[in-house]
Protein backbone atom coordinates (compact mmCIF):
# COMPACT_ATOMS: atom_id res chain seq x y z
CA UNK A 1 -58.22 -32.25 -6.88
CA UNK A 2 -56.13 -30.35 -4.54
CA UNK A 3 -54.91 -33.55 -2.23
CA UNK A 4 -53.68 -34.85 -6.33
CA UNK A 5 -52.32 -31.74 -6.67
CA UNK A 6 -50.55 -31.56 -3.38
CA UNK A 7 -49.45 -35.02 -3.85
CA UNK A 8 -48.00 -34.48 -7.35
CA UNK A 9 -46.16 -31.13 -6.07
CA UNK A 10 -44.45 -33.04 -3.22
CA UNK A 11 -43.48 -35.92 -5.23
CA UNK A 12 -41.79 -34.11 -7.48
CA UNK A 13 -40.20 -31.83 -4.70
CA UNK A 14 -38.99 -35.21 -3.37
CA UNK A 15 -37.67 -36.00 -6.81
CA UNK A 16 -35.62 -32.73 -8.02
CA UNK A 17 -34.03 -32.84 -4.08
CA UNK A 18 -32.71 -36.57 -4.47
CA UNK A 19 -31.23 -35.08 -7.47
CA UNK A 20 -29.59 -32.13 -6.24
CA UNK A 21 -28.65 -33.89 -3.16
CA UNK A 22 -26.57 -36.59 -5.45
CA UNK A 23 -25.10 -34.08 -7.36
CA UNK A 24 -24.29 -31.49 -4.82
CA UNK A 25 -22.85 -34.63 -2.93
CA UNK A 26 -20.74 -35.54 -6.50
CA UNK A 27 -19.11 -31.92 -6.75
CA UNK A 28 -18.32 -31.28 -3.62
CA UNK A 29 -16.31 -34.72 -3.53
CA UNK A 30 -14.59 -33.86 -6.67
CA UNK A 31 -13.71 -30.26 -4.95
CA UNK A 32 -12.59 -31.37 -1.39
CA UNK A 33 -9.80 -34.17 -3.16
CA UNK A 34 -8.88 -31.17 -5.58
CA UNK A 35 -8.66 -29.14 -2.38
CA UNK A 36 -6.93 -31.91 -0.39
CA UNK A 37 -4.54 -32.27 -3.34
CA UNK A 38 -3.31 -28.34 -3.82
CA UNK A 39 -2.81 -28.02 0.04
CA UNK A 40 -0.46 -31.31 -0.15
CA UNK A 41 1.53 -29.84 -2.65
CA UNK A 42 2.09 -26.37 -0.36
CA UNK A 43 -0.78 -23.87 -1.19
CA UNK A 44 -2.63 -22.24 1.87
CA UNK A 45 -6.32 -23.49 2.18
CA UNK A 46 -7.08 -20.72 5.10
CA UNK A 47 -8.94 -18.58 1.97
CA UNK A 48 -10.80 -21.43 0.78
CA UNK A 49 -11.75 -22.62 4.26
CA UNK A 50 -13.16 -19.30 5.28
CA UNK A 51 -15.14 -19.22 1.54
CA UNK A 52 -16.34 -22.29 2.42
CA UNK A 53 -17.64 -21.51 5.68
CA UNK A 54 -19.39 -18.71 3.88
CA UNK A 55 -20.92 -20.70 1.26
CA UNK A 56 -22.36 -23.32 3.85
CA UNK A 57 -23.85 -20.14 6.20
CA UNK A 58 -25.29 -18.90 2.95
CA UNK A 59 -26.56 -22.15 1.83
CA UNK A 60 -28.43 -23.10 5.22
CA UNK A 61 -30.24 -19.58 5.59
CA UNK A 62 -31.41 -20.35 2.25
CA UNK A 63 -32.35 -24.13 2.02
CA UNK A 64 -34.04 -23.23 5.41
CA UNK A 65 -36.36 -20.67 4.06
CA UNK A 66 -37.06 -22.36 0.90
CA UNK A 67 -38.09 -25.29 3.55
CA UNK A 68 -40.43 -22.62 5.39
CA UNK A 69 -41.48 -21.32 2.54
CA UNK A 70 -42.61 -24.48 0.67
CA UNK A 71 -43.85 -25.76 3.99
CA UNK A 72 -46.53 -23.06 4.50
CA UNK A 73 -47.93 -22.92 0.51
CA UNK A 74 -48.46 -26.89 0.32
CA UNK A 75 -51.02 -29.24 2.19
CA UNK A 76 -50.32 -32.10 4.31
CA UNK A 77 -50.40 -34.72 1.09
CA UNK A 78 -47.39 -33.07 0.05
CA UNK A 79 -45.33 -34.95 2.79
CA UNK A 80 -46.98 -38.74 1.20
CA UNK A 81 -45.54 -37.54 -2.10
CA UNK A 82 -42.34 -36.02 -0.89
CA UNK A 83 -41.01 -39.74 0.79
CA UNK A 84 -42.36 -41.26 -2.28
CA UNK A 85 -40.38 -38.66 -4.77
CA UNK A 86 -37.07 -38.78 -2.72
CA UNK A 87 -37.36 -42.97 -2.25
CA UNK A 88 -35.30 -44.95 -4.61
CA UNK A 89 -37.23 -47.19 -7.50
């Protein structure tokens, strides 16, 4: 019961971070062109650039620890039903 369990936890792990990798990759596309765009018309990016910079520190400590975290609660079946969750169909 607890390898099914472990399995079914990392699958769907795998799942939801395929998802939020494609859309994470999708809006940050869309932002960078927008970005791209206002600096070729004249506006100063330096702002944005150091938000940005933020942003990504921010988002690595946490992604990291979320990894860690995740990593420590789950069994080792987790990691079978992780690849299968992030595969495509």
């Amino acid at each position: 019961m607890t390898i099914s369990g472990s399995y079914l936890a990392g699958f769907f792990i795998g799942w939801g971070a395929r998802r939020t990798i494609k859309l994470t990759s999708i809006i940050t596309g869309i932002a960078l062109a927008l970005i791209g765009l206002f600096v070729s018309w004249g506006w100063d990016g330096t702002a944005v650039q150091s938000w940005i910079n933020s942003a990504n520190a921010w988002l690595g400590e946490s992604i990291e620890g979320a990894g860690r975290y995740l990593v420590s609660m789950l069994p080792s079946a987790t990691a079978a039903g992780g690849v299968l969750g992030f595969r495509r169909k």
